[in-house]
C-alpha atoms as a PDB file:
ATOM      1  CA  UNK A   1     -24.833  40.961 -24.664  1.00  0.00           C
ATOM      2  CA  UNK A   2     -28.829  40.828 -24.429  1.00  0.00           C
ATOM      3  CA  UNK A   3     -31.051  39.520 -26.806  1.00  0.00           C
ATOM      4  CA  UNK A   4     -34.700  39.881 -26.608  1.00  0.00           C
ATOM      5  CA  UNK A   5     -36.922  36.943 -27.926  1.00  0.00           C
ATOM      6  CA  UNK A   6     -39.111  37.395 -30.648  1.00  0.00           C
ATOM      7  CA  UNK A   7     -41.940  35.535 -31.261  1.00  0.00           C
ATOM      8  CA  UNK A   8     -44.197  36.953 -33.875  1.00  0.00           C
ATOM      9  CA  UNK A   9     -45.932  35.850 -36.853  1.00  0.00           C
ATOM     10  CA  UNK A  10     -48.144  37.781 -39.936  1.00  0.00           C
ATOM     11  CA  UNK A  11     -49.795  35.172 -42.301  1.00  0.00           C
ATOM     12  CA  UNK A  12     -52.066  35.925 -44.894  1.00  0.00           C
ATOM     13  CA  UNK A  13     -54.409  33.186 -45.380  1.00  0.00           C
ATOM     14  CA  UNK A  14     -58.043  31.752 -45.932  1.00  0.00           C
ATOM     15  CA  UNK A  15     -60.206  30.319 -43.121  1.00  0.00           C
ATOM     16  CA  UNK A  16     -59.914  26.901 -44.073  1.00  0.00           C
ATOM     17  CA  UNK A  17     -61.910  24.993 -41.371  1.00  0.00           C
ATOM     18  CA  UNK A  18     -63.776  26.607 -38.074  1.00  0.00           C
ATOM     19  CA  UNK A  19     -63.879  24.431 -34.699  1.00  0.00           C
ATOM     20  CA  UNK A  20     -66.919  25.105 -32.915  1.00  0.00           C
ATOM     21  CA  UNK A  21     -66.741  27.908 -30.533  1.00  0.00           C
ATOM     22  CA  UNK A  22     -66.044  26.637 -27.004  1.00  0.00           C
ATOM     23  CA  UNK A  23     -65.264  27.887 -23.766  1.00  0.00           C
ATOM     24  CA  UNK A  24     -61.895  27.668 -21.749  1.00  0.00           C
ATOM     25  CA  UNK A  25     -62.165  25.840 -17.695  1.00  0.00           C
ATOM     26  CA  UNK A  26     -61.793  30.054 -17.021  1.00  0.00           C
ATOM     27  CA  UNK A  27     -64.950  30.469 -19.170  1.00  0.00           C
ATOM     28  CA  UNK A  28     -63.019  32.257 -21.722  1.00  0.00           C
ATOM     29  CA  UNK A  29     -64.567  32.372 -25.298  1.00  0.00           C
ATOM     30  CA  UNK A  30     -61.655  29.774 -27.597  1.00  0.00           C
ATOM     31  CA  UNK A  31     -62.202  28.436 -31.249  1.00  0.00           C
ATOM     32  CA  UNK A  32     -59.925  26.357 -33.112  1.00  0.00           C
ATOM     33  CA  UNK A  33     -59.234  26.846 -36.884  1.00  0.00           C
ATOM     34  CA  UNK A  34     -56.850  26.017 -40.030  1.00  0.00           C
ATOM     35  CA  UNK A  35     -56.072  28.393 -41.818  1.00  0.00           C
ATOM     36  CA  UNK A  36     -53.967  28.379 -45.756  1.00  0.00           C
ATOM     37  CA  UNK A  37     -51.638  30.059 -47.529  1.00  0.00           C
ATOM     38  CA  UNK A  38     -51.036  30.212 -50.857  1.00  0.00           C
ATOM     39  CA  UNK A  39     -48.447  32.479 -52.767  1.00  0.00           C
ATOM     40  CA  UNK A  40     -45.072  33.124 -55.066  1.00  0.00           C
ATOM     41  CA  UNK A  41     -42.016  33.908 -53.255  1.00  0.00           C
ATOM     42  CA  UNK A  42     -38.394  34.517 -54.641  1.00  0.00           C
ATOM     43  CA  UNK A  43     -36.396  32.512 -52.677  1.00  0.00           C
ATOM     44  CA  UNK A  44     -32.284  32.456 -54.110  1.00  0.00           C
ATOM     45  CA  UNK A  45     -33.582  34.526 -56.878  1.00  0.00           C
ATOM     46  CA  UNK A  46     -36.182  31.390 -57.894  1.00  0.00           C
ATOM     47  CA  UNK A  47     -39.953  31.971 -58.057  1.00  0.00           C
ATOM     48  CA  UNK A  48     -41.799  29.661 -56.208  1.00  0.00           C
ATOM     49  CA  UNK A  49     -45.346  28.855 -55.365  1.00  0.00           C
ATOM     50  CA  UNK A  50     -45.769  28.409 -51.555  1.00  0.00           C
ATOM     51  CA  UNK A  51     -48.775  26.451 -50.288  1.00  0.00           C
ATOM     52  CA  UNK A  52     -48.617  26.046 -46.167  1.00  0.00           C
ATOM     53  CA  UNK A  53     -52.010  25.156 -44.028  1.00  0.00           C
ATOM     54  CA  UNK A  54     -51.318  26.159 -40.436  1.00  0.00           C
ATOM     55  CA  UNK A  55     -53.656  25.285 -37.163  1.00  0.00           C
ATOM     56  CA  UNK A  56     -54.754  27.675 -35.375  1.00  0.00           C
ATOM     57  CA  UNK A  57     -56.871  29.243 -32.452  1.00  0.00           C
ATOM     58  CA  UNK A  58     -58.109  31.939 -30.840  1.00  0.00           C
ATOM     59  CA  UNK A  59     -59.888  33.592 -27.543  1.00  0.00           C
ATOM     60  CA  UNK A  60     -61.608  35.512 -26.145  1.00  0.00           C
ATOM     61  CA  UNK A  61     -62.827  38.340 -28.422  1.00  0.00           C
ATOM     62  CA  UNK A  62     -60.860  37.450 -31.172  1.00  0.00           C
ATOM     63  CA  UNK A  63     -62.253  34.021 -30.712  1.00  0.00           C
ATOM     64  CA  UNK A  64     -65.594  35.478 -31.099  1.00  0.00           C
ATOM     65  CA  UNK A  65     -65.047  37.523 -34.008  1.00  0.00           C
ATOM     66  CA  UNK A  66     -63.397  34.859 -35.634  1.00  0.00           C
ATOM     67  CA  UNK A  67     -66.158  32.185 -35.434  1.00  0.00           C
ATOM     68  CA  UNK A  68     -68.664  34.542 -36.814  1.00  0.00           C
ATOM     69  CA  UNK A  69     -66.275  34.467 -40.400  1.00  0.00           C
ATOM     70  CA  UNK A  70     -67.140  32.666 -43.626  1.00  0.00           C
ATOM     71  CA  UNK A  71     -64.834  29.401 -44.766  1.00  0.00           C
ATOM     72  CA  UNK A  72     -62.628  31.161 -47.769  1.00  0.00           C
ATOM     73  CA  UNK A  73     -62.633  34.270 -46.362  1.00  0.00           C
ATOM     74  CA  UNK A  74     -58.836  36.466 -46.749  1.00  0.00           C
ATOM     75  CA  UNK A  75     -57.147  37.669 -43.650  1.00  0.00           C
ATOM     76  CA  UNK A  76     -53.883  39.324 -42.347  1.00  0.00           C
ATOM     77  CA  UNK A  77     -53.693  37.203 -39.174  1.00  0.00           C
ATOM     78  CA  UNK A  78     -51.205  38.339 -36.367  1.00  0.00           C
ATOM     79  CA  UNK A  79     -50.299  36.528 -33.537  1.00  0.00           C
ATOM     80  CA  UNK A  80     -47.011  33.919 -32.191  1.00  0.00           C
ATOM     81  CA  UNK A  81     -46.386  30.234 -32.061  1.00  0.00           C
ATOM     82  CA  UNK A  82     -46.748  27.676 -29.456  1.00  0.00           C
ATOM     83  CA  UNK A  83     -46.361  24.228 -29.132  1.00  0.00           C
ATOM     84  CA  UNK A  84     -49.159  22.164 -27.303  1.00  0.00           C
ATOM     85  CA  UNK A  85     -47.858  20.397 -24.766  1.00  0.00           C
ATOM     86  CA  UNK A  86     -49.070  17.289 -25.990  1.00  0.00           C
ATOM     87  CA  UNK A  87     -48.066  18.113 -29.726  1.00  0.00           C
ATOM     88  CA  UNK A  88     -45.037  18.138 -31.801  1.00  0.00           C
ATOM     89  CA  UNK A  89     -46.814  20.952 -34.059  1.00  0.00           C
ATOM     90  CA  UNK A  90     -46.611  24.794 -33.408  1.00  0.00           C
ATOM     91  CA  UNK A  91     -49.883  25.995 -33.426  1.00  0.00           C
ATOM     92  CA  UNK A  92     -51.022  30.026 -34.614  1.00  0.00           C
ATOM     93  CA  UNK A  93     -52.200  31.987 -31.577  1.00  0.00           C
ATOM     94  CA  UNK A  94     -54.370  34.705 -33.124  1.00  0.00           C
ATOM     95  CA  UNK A  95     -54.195  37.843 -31.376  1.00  0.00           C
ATOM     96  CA  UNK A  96     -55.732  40.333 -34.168  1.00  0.00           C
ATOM     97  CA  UNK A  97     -57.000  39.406 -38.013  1.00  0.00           C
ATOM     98  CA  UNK A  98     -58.506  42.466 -40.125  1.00  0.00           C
ATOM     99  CA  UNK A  99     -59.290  42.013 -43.772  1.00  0.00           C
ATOM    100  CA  UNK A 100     -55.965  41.904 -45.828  1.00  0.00           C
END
């Protein structure tokens, strides 16, 4: 039997903080951000408020794009996780955000 990884992730969420933008050794365009959630989920039928603040970054021109955004502004941000390899936290790789 084959199973194909998935590693995807859709968060809406408000720029929280905006790292300077910065370039890669390659010269590619990266900015580092946090980004939070806030909303009520039903979770075994139970409404609950979810809060979750998630790091983040970005490159190239989706680095670009996103350094040029207000703090508080609403996105659908799309993208997978990765783990540093010297963290113990996943961290958002941004790949496309577009007004929610």
């Amino acid at each position: 039997m084959s199973t194909v990884a998935v590693n995807q992730l859709v968060l809406t969420a408000c720029v929280a903080e905006i790292g300077a933008l910065r370039f890669t050794p390659a010269g590619l365009p990266a900015v580092d951000a946090r980004l939070e959630h806030e909303s009520t989920i039903v979770e075994a039928g139970q409404s609950r408020t979810v809060k979750a603040a998630v790091k983040a970054v970005a490159f190239g021109a989706v680095a670009e794009r996103l350094a040029r955004q207000a703090l508080g502004s609403l996105w659908r941000f799309q993208g997978f996780l990765a783990t540093p390899g010297n963290g113990k936290h996943p961290v958002l790789h941004i790949q496309d955000f577009q007004q929610d």
